[in-house]
Protein backbone atom coordinates (compact mmCIF):
# COMPACT_ATOMS: atom_id res chain seq x y z
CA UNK A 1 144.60 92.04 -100.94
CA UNK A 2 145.83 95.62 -101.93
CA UNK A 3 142.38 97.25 -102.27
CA UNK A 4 141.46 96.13 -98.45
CA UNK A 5 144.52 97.95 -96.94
CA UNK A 6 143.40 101.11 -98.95
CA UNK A 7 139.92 101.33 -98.18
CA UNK A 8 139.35 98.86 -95.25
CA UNK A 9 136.14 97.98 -94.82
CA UNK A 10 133.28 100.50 -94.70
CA UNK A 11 135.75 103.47 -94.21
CA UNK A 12 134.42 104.76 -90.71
CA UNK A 13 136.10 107.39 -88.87
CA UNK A 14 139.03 105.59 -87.27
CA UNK A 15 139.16 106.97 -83.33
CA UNK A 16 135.93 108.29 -81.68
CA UNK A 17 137.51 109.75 -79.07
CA UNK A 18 135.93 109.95 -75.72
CA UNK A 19 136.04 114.27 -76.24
CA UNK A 20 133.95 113.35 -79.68
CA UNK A 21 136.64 114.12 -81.95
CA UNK A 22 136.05 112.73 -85.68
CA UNK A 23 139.15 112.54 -87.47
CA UNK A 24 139.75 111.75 -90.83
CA UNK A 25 141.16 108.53 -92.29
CA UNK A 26 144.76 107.87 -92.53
CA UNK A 27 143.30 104.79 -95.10
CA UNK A 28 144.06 105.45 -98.56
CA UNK A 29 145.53 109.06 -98.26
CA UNK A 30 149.31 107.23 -100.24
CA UNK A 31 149.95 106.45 -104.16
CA UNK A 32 149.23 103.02 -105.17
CA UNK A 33 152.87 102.87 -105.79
CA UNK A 34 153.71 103.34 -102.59
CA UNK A 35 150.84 101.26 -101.25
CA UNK A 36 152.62 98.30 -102.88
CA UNK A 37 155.46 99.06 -100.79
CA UNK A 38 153.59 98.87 -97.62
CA UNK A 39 152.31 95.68 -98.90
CA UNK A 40 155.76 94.43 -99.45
CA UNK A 41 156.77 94.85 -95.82
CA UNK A 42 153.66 95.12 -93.77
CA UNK A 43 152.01 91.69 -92.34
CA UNK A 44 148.46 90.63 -91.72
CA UNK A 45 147.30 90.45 -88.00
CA UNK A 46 143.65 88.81 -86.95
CA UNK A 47 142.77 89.08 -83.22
CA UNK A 48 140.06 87.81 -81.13
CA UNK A 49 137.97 90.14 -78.85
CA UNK A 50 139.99 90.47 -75.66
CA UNK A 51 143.33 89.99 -77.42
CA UNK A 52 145.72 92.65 -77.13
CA UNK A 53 147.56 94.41 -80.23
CA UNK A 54 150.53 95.68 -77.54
CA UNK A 55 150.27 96.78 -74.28
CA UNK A 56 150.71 99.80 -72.00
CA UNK A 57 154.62 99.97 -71.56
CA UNK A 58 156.02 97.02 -73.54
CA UNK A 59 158.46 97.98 -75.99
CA UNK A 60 157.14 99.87 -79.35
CA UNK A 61 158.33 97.31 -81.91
CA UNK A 62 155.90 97.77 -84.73
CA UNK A 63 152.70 100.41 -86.07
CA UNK A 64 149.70 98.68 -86.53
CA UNK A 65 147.27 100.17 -89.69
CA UNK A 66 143.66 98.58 -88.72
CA UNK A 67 141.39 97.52 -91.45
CA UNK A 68 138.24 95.60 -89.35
CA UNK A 69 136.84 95.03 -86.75
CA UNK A 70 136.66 97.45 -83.54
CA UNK A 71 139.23 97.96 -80.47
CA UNK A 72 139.76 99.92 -77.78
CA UNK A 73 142.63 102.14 -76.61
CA UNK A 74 143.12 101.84 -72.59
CA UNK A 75 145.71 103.57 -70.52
CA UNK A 76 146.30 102.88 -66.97
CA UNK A 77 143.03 100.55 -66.94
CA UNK A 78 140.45 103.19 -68.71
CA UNK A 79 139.14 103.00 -71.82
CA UNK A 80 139.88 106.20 -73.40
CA UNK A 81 139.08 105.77 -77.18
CA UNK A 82 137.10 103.46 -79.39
CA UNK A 83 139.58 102.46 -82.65
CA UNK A 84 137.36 101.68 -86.08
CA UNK A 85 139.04 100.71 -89.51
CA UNK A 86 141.15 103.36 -90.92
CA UNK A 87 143.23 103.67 -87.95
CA UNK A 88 146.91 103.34 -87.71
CA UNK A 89 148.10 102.97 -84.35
CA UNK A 90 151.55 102.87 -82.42
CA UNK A 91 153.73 104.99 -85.04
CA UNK A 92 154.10 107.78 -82.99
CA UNK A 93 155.88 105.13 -80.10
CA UNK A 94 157.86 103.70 -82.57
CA UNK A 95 158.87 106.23 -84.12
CA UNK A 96 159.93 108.26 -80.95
CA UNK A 97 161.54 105.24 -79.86
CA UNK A 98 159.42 104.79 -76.31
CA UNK A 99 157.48 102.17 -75.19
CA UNK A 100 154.04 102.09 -76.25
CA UNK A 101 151.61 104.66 -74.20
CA UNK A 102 148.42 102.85 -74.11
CA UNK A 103 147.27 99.32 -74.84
CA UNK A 104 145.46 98.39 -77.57
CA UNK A 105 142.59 95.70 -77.23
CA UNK A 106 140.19 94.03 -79.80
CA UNK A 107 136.97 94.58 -79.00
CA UNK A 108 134.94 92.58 -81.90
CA UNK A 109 137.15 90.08 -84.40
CA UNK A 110 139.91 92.89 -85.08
CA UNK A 111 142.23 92.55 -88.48
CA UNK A 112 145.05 94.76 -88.96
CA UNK A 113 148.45 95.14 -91.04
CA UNK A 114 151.84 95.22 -88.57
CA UNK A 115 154.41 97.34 -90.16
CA UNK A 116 157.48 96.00 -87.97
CA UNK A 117 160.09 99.67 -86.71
CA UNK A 118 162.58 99.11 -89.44
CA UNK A 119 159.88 98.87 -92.43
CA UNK A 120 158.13 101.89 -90.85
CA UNK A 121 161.95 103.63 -90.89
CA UNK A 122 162.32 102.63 -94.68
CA UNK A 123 158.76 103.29 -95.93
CA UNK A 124 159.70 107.03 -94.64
CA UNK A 125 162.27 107.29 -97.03
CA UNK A 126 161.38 104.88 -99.90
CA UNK A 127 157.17 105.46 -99.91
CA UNK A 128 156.75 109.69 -100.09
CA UNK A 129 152.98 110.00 -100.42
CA UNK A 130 152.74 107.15 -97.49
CA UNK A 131 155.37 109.26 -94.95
CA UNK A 132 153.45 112.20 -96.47
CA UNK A 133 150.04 110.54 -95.08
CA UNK A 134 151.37 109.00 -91.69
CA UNK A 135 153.03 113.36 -91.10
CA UNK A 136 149.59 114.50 -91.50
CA UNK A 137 147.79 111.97 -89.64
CA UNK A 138 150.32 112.51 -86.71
CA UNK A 139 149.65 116.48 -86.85
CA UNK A 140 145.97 116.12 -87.27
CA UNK A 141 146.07 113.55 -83.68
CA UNK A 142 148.42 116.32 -81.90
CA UNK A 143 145.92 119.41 -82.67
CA UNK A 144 143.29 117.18 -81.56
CA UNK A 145 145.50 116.52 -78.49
CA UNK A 146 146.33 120.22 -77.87
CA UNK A 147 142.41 121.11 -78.34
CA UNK A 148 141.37 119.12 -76.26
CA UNK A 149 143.86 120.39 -73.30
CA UNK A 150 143.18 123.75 -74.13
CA UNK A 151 139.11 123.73 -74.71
């Protein structure tokens, strides 16, 4: 339904970061127009805890926009952030073309909307407000990134 992929339920912060960082959600931050769009292209996932999204190193084939349930972001074996509706995770692999950096694993019953590379290429041209959304989510996660190397 349209209004779940907007809002997702309870609209938490999306990535509690082990360094405490809060950032805002990506959820709901496109037109409705171009929400539709997403909706088009975009199919729903539903994972049980211990089920992976992708893994560490496999090939970045899709972005992944969660919308319940809780999961956790592990690289090399260590949990390194807890992932809460609002999230969208694996854009920044696909769209760099590299295989994914971390893997992503439910922790509770997980639900989230796959957005397969070539969708994710065409909402960037077709959906503004959504590529508008996903370039300030991306800068908001690489300040957080460069704070946290540099405080």
């Amino acid at each position: 339904m349209t209004v779940e992929l907007i809002t997702g339920p309870g609209r938490a912060p999306h990535v509690r970061a082990r360094s405490r960082t809060q950032p805002a959600d990506f959820l709901g931050n496109f037109s409705v127009a171009d929400h539709a769009r997403l909706c088009e292209v975009a199919r729903r996932r539903e994972l049980q805890p211990g089920e992976c999204l992708f893994d560490q190193g496999s090939v970045a084939t899709a972005a992944f926009v969660l919308t319940g349930g809780q999961a956790e972001m592990i690289v090399r074996g260590h949990a390194v952030a807890e992932i809460a509706p609002g999230a969208i995770v694996g854009d920044a692999d696909v769209l760099g073309r590299h295989p994914y950096r971390c893997r992503v694993e439910a922790r509770t019953p997980l639900t989230a909307w796959q957005i397969d590379a070539a969708d994710l290429d065409r909402l960037l041209v077709d959906a503004p407000t959504f590529a508008r959304a996903l370039a300030r989510d991306l800068g908001r996660r690489l300040r957080a990134a460069e704070l946290s190397l540099t405080g």
